[in-house]
PDB file of N, CA and C in Angstrom:
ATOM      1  N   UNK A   1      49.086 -14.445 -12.180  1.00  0.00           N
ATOM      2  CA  UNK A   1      47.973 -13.566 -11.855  1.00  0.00           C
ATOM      3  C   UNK A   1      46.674 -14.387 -11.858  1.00  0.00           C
ATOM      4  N   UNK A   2      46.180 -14.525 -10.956  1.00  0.00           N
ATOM      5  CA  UNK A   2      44.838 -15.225 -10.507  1.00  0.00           C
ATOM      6  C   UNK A   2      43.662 -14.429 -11.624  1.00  0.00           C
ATOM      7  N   UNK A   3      42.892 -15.204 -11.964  1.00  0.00           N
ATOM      8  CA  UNK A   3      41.744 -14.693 -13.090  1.00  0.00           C
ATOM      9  C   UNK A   3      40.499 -14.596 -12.355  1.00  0.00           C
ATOM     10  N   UNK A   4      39.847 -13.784 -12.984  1.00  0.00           N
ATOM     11  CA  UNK A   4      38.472 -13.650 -12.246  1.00  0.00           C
ATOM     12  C   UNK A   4      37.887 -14.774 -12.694  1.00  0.00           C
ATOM     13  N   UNK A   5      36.872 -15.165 -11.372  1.00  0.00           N
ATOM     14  CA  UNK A   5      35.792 -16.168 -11.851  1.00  0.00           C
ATOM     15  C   UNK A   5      34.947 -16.203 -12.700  1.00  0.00           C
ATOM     16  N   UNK A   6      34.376 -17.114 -12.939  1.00  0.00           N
ATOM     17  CA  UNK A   6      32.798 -16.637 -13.416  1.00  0.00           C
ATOM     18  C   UNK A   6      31.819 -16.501 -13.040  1.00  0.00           C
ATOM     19  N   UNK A   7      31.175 -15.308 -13.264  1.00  0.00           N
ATOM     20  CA  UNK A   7      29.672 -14.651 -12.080  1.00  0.00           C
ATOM     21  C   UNK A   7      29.081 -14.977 -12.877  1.00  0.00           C
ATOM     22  N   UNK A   8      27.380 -14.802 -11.931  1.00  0.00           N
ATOM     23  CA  UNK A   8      26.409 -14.878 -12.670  1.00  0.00           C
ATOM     24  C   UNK A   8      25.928 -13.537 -11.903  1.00  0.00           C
ATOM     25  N   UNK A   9      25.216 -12.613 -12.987  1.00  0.00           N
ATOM     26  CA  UNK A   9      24.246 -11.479 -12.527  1.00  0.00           C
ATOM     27  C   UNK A   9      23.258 -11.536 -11.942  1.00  0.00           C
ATOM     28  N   UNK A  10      22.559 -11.137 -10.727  1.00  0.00           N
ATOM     29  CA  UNK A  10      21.682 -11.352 -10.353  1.00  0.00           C
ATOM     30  C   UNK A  10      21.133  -9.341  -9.296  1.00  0.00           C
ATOM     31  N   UNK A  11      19.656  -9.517  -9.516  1.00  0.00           N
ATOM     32  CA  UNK A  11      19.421  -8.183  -9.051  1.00  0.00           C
ATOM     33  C   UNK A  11      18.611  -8.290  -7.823  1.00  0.00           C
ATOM     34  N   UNK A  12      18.271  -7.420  -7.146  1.00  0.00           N
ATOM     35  CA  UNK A  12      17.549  -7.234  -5.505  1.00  0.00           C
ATOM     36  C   UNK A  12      16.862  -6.118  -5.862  1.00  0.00           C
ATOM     37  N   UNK A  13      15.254  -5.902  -5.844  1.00  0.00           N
ATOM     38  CA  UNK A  13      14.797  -5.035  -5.165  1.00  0.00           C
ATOM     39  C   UNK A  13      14.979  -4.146  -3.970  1.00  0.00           C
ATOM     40  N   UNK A  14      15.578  -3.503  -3.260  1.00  0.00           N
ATOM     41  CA  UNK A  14      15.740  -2.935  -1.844  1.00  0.00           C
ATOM     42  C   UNK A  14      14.946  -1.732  -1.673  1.00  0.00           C
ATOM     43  N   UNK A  15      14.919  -1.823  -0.323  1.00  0.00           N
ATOM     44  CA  UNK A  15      14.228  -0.523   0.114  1.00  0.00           C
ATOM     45  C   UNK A  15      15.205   0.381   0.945  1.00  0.00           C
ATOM     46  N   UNK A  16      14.786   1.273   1.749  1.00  0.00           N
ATOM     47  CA  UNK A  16      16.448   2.202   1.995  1.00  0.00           C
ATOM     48  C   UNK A  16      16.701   1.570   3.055  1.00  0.00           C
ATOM     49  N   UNK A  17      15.899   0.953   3.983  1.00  0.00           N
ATOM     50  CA  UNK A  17      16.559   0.532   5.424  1.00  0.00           C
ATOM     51  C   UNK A  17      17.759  -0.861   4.795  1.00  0.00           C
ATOM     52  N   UNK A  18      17.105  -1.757   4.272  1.00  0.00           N
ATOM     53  CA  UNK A  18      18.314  -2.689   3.558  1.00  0.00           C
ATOM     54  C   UNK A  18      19.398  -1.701   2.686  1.00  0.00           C
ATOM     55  N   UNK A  19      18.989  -0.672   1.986  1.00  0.00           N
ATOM     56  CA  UNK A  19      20.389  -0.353   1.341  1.00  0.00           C
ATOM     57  C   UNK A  19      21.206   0.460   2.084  1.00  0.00           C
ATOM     58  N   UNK A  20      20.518   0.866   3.112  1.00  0.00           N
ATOM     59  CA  UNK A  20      21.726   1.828   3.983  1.00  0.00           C
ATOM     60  C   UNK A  20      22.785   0.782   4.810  1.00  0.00           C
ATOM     61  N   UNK A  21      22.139  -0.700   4.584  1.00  0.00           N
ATOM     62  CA  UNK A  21      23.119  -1.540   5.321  1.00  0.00           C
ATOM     63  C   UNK A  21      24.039  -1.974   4.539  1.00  0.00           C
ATOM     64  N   UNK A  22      23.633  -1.910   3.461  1.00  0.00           N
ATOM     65  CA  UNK A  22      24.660  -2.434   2.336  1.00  0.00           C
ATOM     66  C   UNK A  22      25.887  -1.507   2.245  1.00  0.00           C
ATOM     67  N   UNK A  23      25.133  -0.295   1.939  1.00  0.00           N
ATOM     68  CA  UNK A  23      26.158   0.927   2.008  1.00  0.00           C
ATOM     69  C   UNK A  23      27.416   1.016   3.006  1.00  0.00           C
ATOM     70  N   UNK A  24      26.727   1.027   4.426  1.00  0.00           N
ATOM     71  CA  UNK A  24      27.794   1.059   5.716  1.00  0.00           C
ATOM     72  C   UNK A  24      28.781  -0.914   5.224  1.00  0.00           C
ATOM     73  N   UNK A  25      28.277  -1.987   4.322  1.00  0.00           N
ATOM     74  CA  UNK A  25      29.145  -2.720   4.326  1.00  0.00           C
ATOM     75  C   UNK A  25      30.286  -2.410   3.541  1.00  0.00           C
ATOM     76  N   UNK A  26      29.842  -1.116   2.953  1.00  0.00           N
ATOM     77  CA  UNK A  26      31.395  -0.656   1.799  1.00  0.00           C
ATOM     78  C   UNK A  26      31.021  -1.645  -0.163  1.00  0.00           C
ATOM     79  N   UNK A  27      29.796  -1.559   0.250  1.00  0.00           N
ATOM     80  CA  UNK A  27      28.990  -2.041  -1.126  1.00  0.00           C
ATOM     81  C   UNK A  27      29.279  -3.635  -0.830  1.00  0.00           C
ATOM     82  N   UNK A  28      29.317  -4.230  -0.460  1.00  0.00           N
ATOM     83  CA  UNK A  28      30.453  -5.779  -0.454  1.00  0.00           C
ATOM     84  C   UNK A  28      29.092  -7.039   0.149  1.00  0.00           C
ATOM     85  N   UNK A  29      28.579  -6.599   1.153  1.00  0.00           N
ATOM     86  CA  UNK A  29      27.496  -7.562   1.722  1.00  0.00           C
ATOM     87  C   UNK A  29      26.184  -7.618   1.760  1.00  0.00           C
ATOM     88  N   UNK A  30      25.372  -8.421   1.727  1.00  0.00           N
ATOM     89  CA  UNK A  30      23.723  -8.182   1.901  1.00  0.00           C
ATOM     90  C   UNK A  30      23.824  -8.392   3.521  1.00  0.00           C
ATOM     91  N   UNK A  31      22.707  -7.637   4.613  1.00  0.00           N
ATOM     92  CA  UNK A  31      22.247  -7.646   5.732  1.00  0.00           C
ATOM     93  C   UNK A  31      22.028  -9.176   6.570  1.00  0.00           C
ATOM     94  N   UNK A  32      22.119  -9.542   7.675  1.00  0.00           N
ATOM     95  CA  UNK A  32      21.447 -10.978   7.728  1.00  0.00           C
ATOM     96  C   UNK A  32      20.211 -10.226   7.822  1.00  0.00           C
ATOM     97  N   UNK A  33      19.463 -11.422   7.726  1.00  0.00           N
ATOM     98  CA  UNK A  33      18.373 -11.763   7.696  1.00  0.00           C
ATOM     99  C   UNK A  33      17.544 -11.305   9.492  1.00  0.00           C
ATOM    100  N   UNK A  34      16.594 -10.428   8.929  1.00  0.00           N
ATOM    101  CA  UNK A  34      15.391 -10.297  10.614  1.00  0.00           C
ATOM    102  C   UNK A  34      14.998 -11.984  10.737  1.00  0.00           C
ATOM    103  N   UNK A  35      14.406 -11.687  12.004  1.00  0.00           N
ATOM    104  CA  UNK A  35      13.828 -13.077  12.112  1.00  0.00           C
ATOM    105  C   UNK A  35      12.602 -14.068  11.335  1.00  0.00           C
ATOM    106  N   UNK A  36      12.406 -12.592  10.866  1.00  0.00           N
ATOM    107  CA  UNK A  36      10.337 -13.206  10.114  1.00  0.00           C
ATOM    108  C   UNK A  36      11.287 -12.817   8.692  1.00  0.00           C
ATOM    109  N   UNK A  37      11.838 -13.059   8.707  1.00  0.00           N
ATOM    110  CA  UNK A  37      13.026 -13.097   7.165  1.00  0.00           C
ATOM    111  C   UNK A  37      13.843 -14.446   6.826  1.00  0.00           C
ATOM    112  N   UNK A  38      13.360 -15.656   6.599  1.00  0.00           N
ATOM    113  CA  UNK A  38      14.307 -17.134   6.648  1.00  0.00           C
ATOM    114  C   UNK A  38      14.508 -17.343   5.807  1.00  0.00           C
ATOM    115  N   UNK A  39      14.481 -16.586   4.525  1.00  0.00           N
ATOM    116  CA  UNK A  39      15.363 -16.643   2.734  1.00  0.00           C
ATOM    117  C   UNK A  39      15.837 -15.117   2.684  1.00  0.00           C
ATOM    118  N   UNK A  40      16.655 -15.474   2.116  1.00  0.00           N
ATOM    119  CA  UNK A  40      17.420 -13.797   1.228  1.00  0.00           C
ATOM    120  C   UNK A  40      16.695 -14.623  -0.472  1.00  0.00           C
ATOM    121  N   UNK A  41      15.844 -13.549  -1.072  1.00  0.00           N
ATOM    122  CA  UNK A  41      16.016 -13.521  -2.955  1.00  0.00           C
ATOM    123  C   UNK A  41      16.411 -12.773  -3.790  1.00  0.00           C
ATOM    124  N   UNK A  42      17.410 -12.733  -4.483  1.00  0.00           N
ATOM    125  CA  UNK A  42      17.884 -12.011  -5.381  1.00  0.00           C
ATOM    126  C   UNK A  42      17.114 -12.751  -6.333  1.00  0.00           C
ATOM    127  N   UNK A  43      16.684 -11.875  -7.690  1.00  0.00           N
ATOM    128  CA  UNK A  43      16.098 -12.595  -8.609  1.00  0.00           C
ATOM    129  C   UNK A  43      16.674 -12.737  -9.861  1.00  0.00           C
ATOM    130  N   UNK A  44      16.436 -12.783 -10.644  1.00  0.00           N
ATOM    131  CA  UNK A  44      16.976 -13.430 -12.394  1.00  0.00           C
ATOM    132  C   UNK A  44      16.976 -12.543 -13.357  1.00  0.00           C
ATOM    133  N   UNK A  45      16.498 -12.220 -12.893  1.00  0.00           N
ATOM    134  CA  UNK A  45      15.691 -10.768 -14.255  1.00  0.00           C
ATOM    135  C   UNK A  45      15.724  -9.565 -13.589  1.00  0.00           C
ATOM    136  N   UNK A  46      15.798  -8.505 -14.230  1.00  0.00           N
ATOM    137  CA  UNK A  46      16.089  -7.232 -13.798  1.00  0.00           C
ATOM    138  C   UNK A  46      14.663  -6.246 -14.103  1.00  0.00           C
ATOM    139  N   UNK A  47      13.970  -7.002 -14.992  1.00  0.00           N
ATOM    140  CA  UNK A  47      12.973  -6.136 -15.078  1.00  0.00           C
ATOM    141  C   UNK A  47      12.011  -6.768 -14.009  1.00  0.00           C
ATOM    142  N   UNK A  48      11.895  -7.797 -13.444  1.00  0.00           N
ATOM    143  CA  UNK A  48      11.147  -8.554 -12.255  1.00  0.00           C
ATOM    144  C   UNK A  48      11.718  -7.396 -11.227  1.00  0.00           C
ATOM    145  N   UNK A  49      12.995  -7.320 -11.075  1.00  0.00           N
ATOM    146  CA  UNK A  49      13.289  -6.719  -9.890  1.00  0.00           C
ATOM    147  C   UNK A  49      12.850  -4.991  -9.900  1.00  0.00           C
ATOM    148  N   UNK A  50      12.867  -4.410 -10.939  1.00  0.00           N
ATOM    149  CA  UNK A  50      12.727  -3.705 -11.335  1.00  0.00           C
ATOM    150  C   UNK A  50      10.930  -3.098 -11.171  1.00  0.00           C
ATOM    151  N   UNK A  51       9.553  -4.076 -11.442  1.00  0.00           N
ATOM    152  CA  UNK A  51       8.731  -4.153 -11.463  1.00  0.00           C
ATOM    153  C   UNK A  51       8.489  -3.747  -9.503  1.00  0.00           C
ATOM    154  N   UNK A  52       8.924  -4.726  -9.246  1.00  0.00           N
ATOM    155  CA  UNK A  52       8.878  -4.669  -7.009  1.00  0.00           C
ATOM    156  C   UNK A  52       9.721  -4.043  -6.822  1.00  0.00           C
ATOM    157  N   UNK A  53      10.479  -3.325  -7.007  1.00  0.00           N
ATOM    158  CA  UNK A  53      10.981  -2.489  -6.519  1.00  0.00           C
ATOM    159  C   UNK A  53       9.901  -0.751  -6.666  1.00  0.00           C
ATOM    160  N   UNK A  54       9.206  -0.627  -7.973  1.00  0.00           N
ATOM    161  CA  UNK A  54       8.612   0.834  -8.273  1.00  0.00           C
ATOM    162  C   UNK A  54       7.357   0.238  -7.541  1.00  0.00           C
ATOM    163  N   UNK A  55       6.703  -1.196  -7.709  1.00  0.00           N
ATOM    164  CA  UNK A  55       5.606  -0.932  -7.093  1.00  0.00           C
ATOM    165  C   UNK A  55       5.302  -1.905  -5.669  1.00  0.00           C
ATOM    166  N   UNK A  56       6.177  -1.872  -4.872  1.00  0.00           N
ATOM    167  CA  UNK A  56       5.794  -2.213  -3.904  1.00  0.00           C
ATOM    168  C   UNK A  56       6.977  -1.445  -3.098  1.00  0.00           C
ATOM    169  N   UNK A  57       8.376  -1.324  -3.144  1.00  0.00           N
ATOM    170  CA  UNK A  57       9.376  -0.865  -1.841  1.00  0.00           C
ATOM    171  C   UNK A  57       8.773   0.876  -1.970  1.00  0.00           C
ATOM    172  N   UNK A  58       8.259   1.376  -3.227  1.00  0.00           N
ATOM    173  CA  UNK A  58       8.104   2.735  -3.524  1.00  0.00           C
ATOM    174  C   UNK A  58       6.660   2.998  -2.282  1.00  0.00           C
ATOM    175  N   UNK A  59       5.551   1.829  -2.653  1.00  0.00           N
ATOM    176  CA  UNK A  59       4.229   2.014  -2.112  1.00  0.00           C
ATOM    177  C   UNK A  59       4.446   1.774  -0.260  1.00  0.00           C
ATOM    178  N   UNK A  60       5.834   0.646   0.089  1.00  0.00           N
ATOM    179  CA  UNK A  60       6.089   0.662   1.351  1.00  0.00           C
ATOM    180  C   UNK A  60       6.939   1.651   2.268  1.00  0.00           C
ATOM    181  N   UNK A  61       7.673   1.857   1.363  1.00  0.00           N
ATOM    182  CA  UNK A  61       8.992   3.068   1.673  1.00  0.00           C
ATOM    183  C   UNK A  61       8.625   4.455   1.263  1.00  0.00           C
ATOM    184  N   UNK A  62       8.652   4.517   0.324  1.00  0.00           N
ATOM    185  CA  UNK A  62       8.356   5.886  -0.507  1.00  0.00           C
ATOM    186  C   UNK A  62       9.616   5.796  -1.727  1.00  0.00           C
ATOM    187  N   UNK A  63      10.245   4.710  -1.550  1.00  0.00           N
ATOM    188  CA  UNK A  63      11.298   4.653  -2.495  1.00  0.00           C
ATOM    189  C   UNK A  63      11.884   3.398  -2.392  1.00  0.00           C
ATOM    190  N   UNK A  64      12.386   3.461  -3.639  1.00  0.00           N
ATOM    191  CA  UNK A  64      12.989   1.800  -3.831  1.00  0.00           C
ATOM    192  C   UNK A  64      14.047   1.905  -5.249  1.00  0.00           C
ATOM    193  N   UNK A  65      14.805   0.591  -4.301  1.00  0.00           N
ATOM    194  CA  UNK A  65      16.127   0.592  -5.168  1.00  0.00           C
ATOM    195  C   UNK A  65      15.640  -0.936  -6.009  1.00  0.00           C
ATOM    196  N   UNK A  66      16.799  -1.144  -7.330  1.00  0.00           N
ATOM    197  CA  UNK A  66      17.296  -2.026  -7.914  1.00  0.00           C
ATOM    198  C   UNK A  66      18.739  -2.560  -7.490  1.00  0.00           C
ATOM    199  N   UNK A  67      19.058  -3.213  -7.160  1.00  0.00           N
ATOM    200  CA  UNK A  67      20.638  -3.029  -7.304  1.00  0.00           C
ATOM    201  C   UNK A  67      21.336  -4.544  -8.242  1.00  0.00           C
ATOM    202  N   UNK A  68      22.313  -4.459  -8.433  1.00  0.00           N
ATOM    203  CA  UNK A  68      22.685  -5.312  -9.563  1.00  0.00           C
ATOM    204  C   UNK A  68      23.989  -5.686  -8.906  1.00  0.00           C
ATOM    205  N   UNK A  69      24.522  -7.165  -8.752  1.00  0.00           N
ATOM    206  CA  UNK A  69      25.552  -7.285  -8.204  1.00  0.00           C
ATOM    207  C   UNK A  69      25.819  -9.260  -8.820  1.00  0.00           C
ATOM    208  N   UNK A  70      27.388  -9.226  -9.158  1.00  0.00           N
ATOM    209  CA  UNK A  70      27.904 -11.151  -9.479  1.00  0.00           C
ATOM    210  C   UNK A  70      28.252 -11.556  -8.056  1.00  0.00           C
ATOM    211  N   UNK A  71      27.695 -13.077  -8.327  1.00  0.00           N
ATOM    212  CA  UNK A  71      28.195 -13.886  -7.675  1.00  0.00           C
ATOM    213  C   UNK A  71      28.694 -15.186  -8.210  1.00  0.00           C
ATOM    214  N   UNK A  72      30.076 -15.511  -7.827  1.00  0.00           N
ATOM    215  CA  UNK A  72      30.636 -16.627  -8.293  1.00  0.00           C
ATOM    216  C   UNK A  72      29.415 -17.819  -8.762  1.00  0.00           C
ATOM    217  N   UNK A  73      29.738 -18.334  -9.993  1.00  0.00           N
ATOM    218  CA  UNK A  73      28.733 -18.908 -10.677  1.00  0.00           C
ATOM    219  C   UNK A  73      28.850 -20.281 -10.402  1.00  0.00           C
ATOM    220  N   UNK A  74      30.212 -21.299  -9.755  1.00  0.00           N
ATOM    221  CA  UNK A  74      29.867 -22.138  -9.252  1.00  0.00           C
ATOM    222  C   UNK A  74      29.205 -22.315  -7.795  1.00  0.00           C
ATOM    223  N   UNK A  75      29.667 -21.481  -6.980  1.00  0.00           N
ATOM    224  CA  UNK A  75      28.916 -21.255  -5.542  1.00  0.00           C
ATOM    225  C   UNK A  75      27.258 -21.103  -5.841  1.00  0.00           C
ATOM    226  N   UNK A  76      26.775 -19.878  -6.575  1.00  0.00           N
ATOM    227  CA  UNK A  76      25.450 -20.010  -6.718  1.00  0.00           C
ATOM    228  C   UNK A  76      24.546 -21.167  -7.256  1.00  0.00           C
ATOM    229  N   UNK A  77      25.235 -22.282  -8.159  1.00  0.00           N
ATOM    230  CA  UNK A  77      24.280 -23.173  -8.456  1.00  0.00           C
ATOM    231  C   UNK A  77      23.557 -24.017  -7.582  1.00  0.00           C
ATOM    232  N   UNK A  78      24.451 -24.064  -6.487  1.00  0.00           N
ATOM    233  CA  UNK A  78      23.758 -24.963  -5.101  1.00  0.00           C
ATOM    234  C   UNK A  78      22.428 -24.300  -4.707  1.00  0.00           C
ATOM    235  N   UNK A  79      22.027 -23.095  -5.483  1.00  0.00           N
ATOM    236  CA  UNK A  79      20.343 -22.909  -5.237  1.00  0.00           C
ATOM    237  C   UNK A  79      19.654 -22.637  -6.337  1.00  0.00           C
ATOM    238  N   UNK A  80      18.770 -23.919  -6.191  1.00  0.00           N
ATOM    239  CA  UNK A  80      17.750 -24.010  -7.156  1.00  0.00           C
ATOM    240  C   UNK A  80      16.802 -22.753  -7.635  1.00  0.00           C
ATOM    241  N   UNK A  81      16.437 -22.223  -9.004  1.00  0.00           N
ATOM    242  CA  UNK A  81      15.964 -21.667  -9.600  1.00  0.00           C
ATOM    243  C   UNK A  81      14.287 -21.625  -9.585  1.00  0.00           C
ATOM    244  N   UNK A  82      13.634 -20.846  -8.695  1.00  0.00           N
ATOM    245  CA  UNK A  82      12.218 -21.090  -8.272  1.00  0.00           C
ATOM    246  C   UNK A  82      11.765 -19.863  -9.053  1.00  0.00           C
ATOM    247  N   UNK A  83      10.779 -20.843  -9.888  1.00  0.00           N
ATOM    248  CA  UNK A  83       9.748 -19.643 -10.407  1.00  0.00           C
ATOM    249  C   UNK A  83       8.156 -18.798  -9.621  1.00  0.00           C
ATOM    250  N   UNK A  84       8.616 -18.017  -9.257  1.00  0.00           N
ATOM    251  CA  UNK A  84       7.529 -17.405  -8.390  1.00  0.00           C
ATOM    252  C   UNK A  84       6.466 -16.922  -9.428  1.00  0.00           C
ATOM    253  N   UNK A  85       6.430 -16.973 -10.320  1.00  0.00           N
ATOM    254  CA  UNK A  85       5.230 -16.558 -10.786  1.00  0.00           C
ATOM    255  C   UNK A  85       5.264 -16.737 -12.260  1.00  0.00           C
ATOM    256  N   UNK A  86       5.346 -15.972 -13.216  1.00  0.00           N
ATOM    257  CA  UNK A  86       5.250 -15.815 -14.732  1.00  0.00           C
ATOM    258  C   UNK A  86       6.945 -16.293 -14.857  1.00  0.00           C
ATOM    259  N   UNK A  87       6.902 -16.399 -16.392  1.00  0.00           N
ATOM    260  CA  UNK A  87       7.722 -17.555 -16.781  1.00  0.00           C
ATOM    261  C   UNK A  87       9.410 -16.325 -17.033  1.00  0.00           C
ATOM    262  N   UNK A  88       9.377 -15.174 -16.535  1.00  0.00           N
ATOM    263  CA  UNK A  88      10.786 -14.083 -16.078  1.00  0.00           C
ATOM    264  C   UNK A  88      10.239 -13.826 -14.499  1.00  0.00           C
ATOM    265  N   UNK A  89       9.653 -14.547 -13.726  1.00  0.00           N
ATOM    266  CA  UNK A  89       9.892 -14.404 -12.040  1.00  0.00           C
ATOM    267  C   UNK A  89      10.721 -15.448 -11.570  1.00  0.00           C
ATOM    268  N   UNK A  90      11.720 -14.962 -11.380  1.00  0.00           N
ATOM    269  CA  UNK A  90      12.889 -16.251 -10.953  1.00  0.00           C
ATOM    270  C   UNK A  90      13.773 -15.928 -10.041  1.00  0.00           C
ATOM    271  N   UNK A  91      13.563 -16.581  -9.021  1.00  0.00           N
ATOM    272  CA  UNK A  91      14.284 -15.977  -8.079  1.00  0.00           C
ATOM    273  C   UNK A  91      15.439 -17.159  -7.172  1.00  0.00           C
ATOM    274  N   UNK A  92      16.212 -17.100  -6.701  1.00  0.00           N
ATOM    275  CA  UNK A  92      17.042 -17.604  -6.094  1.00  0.00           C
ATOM    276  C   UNK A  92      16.424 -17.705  -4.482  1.00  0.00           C
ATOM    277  N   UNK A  93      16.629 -18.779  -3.901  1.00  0.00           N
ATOM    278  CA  UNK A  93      16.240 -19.096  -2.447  1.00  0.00           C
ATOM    279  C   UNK A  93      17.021 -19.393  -1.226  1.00  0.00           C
ATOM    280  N   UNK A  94      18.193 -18.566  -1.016  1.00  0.00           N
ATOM    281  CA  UNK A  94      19.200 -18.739  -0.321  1.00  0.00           C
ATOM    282  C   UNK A  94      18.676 -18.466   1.213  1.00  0.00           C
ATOM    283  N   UNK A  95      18.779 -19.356   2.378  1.00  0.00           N
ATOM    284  CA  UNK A  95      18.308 -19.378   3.421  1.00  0.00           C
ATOM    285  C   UNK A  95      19.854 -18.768   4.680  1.00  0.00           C
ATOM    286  N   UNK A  96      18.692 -17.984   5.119  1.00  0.00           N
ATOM    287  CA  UNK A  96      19.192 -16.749   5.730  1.00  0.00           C
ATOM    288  C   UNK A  96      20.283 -17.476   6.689  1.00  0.00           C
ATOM    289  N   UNK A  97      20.797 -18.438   7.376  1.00  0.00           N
ATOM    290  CA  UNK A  97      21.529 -18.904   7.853  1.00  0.00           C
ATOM    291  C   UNK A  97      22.783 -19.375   6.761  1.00  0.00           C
ATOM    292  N   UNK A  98      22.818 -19.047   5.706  1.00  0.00           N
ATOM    293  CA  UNK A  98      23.865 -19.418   4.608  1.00  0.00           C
ATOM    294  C   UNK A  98      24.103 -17.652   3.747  1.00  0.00           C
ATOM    295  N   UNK A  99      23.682 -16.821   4.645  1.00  0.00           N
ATOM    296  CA  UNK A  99      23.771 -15.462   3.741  1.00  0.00           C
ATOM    297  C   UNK A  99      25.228 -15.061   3.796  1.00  0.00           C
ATOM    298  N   UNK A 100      25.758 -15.409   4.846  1.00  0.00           N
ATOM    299  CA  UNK A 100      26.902 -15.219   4.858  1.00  0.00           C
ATOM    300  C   UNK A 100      28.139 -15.768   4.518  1.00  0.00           C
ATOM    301  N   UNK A 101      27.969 -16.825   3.723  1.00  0.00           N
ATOM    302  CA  UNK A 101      28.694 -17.722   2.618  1.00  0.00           C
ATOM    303  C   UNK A 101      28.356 -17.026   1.528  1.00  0.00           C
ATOM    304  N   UNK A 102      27.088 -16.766   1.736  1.00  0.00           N
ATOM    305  CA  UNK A 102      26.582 -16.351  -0.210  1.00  0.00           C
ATOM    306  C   UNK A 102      27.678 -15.198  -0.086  1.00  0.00           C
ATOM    307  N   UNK A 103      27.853 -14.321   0.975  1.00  0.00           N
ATOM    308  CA  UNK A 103      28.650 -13.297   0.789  1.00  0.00           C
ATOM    309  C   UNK A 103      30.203 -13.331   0.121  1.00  0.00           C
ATOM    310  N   UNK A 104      30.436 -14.207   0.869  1.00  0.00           N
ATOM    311  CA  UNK A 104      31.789 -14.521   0.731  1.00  0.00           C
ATOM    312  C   UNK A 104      31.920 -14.592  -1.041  1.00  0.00           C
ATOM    313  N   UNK A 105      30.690 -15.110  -1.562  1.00  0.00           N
ATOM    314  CA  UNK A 105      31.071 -15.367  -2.833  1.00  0.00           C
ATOM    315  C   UNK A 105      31.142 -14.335  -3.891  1.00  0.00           C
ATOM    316  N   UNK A 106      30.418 -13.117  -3.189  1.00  0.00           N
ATOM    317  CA  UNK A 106      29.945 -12.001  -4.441  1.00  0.00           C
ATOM    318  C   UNK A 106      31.325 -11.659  -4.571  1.00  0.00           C
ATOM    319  N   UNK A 107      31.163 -11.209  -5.767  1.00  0.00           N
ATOM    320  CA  UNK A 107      32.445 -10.844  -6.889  1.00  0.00           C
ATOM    321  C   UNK A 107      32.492  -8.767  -6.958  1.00  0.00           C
ATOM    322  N   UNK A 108      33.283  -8.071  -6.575  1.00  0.00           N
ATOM    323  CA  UNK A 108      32.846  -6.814  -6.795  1.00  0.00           C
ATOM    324  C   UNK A 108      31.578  -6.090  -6.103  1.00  0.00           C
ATOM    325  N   UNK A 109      31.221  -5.368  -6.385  1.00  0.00           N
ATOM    326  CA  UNK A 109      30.629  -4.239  -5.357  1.00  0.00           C
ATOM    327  C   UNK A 109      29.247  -4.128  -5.593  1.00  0.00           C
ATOM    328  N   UNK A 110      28.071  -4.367  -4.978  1.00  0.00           N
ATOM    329  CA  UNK A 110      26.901  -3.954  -5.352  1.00  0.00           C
ATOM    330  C   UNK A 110      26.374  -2.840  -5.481  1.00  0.00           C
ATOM    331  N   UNK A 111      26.002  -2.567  -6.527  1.00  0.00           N
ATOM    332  CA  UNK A 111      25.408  -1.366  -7.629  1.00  0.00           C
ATOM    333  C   UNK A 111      24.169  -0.778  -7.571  1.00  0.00           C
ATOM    334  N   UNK A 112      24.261  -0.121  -7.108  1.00  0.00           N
ATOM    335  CA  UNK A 112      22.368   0.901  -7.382  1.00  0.00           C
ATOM    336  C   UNK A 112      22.558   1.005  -9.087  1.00  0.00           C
ATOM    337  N   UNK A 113      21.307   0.319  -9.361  1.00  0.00           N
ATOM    338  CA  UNK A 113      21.144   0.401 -10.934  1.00  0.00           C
ATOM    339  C   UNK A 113      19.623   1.409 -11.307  1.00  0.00           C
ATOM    340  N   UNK A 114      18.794   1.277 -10.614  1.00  0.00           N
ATOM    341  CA  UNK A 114      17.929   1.910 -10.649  1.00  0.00           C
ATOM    342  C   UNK A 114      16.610   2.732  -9.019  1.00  0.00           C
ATOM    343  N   UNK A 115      16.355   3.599  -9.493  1.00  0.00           N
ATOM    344  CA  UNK A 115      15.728   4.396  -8.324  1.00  0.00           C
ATOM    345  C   UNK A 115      14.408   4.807  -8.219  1.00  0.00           C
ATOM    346  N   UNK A 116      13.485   4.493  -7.303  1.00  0.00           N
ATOM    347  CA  UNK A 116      12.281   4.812  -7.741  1.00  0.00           C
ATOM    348  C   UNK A 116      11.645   5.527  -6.942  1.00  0.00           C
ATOM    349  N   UNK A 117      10.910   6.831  -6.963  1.00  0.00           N
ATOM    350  CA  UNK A 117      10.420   7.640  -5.651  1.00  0.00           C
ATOM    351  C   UNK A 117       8.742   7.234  -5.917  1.00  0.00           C
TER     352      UNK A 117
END
């Protein structure tokens, strides 16, 4: 019996037009990338994601998700750990022409963890 890997947790802010794509993938994939879009970031911290998600997808959308989802933990190290701001803004920099490898790697189903109107 094959063992599960080891993930690492990582969360996404979304707004509904990205999560309705996620949804129609059967929870399993992130969207490619629009064109004025040349990174996908999932970030490190959940309360970072958590923070942009109530005050910015809520102030752009009218609502905004968290979602919480693993990805195989040797595949993800090939992207460096960029701190965007304060010393819990950490985000991952996966370039939108590799989103679909990153896919391949997620482990299980991505999760609406939190909701914000």
């Amino acid at each position: 019996m094959a063992s599960r890997p080891v993930t690492t947790t990582l969360w996404r802010p979304t707004g509904p037009e990205e999560l309705a794509l996620v949804r129609e993938s059967g929870w399993r994939a992130w969207p490619p990338r629009l064109p004025e879009q040349p990174i996908f970031y999932p970030v490190l911290d959940e309360e970072y994601a958590v923070k942009i998600a109530r005050d910015w997808n809520v102030k752009h959308s009218g609502v905004g998700y968290v979602t919480r989802f693993e990805v195989e933990s040797e595949f993800v190290r090939r992207y460096p750990v960029r701190q965007a701001g304060g010393r819990t803004i950490l985000e991952l920099w996966v370039p939108a022409e590799e989103l679909a490898e990153f896919n391949a790697h997620l482990v299980g189903e991505i999760q609406v963890v939190h909701e914000f109107r």
